[in-house]
Structures are given as structure tokens and as C-alpha cells.
Protein backbone atom coordinates (compact mmCIF):
# COMPACT_ATOMS: atom_id res chain seq x y z
CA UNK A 1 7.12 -33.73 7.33
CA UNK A 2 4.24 -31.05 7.34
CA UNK A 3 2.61 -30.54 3.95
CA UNK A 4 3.40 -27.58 1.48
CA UNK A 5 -0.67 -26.59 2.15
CA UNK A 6 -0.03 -26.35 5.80
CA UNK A 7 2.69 -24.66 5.85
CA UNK A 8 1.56 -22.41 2.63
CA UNK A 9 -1.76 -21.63 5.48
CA UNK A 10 0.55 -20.41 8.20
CA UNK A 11 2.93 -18.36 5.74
CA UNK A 12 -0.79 -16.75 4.49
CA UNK A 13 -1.78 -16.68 8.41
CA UNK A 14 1.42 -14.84 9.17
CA UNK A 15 1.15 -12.34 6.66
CA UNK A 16 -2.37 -11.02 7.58
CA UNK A 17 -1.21 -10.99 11.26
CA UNK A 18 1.55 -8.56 9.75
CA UNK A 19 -0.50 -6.45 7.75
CA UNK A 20 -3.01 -6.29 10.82
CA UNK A 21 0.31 -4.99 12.60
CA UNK A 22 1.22 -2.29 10.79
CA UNK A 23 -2.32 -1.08 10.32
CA UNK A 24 -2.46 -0.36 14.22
CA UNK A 25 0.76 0.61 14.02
CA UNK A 26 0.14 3.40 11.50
CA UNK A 27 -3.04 4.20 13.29
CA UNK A 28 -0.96 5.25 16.18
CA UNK A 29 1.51 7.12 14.63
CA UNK A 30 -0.54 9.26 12.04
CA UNK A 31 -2.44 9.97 15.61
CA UNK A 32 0.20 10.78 17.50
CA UNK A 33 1.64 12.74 14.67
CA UNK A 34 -1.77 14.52 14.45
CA UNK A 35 -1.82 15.38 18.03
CA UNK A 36 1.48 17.03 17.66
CA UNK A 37 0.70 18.89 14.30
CA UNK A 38 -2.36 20.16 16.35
CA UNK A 39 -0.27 21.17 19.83
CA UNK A 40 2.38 22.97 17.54
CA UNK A 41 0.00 24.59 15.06
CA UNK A 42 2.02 23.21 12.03
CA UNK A 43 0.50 24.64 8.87
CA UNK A 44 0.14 22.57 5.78
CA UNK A 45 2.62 24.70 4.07
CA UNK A 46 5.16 23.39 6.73
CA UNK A 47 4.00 20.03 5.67
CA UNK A 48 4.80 20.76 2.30
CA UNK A 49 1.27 21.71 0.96
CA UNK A 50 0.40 24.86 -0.59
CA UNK A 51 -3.24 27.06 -0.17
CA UNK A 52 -5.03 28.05 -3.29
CA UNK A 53 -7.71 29.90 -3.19
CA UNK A 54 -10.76 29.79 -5.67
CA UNK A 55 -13.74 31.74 -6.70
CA UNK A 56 -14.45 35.27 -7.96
CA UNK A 57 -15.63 36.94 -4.67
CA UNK A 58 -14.12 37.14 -1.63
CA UNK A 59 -16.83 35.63 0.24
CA UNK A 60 -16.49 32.30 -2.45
CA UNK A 61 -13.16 32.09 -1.69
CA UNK A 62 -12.53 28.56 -0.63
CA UNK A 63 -8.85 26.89 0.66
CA UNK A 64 -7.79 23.74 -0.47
CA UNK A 65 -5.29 22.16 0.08
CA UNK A 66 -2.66 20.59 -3.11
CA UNK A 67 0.77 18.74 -2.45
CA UNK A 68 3.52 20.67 -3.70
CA UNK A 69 4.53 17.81 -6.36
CA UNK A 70 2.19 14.62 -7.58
CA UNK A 71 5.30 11.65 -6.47
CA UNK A 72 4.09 8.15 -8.80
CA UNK A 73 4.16 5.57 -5.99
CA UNK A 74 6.27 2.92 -7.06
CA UNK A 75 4.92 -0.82 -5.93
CA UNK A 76 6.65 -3.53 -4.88
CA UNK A 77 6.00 -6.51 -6.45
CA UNK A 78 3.57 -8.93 -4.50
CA UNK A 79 3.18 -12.09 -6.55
CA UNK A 80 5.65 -14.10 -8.89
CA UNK A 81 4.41 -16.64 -11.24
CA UNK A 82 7.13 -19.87 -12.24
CA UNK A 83 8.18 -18.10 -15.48
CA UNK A 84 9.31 -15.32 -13.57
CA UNK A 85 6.44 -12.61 -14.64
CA UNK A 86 5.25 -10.32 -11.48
CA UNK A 87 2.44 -8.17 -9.91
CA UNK A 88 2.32 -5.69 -7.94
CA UNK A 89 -1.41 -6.77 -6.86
CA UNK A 90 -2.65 -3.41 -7.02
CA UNK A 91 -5.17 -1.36 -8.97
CA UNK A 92 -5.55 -1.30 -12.72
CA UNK A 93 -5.87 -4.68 -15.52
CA UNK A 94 -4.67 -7.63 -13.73
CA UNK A 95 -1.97 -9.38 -15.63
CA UNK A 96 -3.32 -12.78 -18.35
CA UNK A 97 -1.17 -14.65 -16.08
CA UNK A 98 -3.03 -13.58 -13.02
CA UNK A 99 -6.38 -14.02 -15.11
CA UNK A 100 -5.68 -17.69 -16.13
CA UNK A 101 -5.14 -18.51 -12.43
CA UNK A 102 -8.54 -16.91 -11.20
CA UNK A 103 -9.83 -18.94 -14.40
CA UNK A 104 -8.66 -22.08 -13.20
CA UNK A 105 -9.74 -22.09 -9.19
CA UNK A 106 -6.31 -21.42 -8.27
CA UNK A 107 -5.27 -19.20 -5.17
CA UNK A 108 -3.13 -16.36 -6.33
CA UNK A 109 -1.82 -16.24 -2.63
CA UNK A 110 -0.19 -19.13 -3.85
CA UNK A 111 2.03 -17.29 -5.86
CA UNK A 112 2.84 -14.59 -3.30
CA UNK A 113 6.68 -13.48 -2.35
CA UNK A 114 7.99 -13.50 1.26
CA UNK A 115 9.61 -9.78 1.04
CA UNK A 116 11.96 -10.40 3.13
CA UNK A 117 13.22 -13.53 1.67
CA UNK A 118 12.77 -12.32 -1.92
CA UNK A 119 15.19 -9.63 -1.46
CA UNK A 120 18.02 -12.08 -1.04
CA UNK A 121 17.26 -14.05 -3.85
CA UNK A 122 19.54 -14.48 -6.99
């Protein structure tokens, strides 16, 4: 019977080989997608953006470019402790729970969901 360390090691190995993977996968397609933009001469309105100009004079005027609506990203949840309380892992205060772990030497990658297998949990 392999240990729960070993095989908590290969679930942590697997997941950086899948984040690794969709890195290079969304390298190629924002280039790709790029490279067609480009060859089409999309504009960012067709993308959705919208052009305001600034300044007073017509030779300050500057273009940026603003998305048409600010969307809040919603997270998915990344780690679970035994009482059931979650984090999303990203930016902002980290949870007490998440605290007292880093406190105490532990490894919060212990505490990590499988996605896939969380979704078809009761």
C-alpha cells in the first residue's frame, strides 16, 4: 500500500504538470487569436471595448482603451479545510484557518480539492 505522502506528492506533481498545460495552451491560443485579430483588422470596439479620448487639445488627445462593463470574476474554491470552510487561494486576507496552518508548518497543498472530483461530491 503506497503512503498518503506519496501519493499526496504525485496528486501535487500532477497538478503543476496541469497548470503548466494550460499555460502553453493559452499561450497558443491568445497568439493565434492575436494573429487573426491582426490579419482581419478587428477593432477593439468589435471586441467589445470602447475608445475614449482625453485631454483638452487635439494634439493631447490620447486613446485608451476601457471594457464596456467591469464583470467581478468569481473564483472557484481551491482549498477545503475538515470543518468544511474554503478558499479560493487568491488575492486579498487569507482566511484564520489558512493562517493557523502556515503557523503550524503545515502544507496548505494539503488541503487542496481535486476539481474534478470535488464536483461530484455530496
Amino acid at each position: 500500500m503506497r503512503s498518503l505522502q506519496l501519493i499526496r506528492a504525485e496528486i501535487r506533481a500532477l497538478q503543476e504538470e496541469e497548470r503548466a498545460t494550460i499555460k502553453a495552451m493559452k499561450a497558443e491560443v491568445i497568439a493565434s487569436m492575436m494573429s487573426n485579430i491582426k490579419e482581419l483588422g478587428i477593432s477593439p470596439e468589435e471586441l467589445g471595448f470602447r475608445i475614449e479620448k482625453t485631454g483638452r487639445g487635439a494634439i493631447d488627445k490620447e486613446v485608451t482603451e476601457v471594457p464596456l462593463q467591469k464583470a467581478k470574476i468569481k473564483t472557484d474554491v481551491k482549498y477545503r479545510n475538515a470543518e468544511g470552510k474554503t478558499w479560493s487561494g487568491g488575492r486579498g486576507r487569507k482566511p484564520d484557518w489558512v493562517k493557523k496552518i502556515e503557523r503550524d508548518n503545515g502544507n496548505i497543498e494539503d488541503y487542496r480539492i481535486d476539481q474534478g472530483l470535488d464536483s461530484l461530491s455530496v
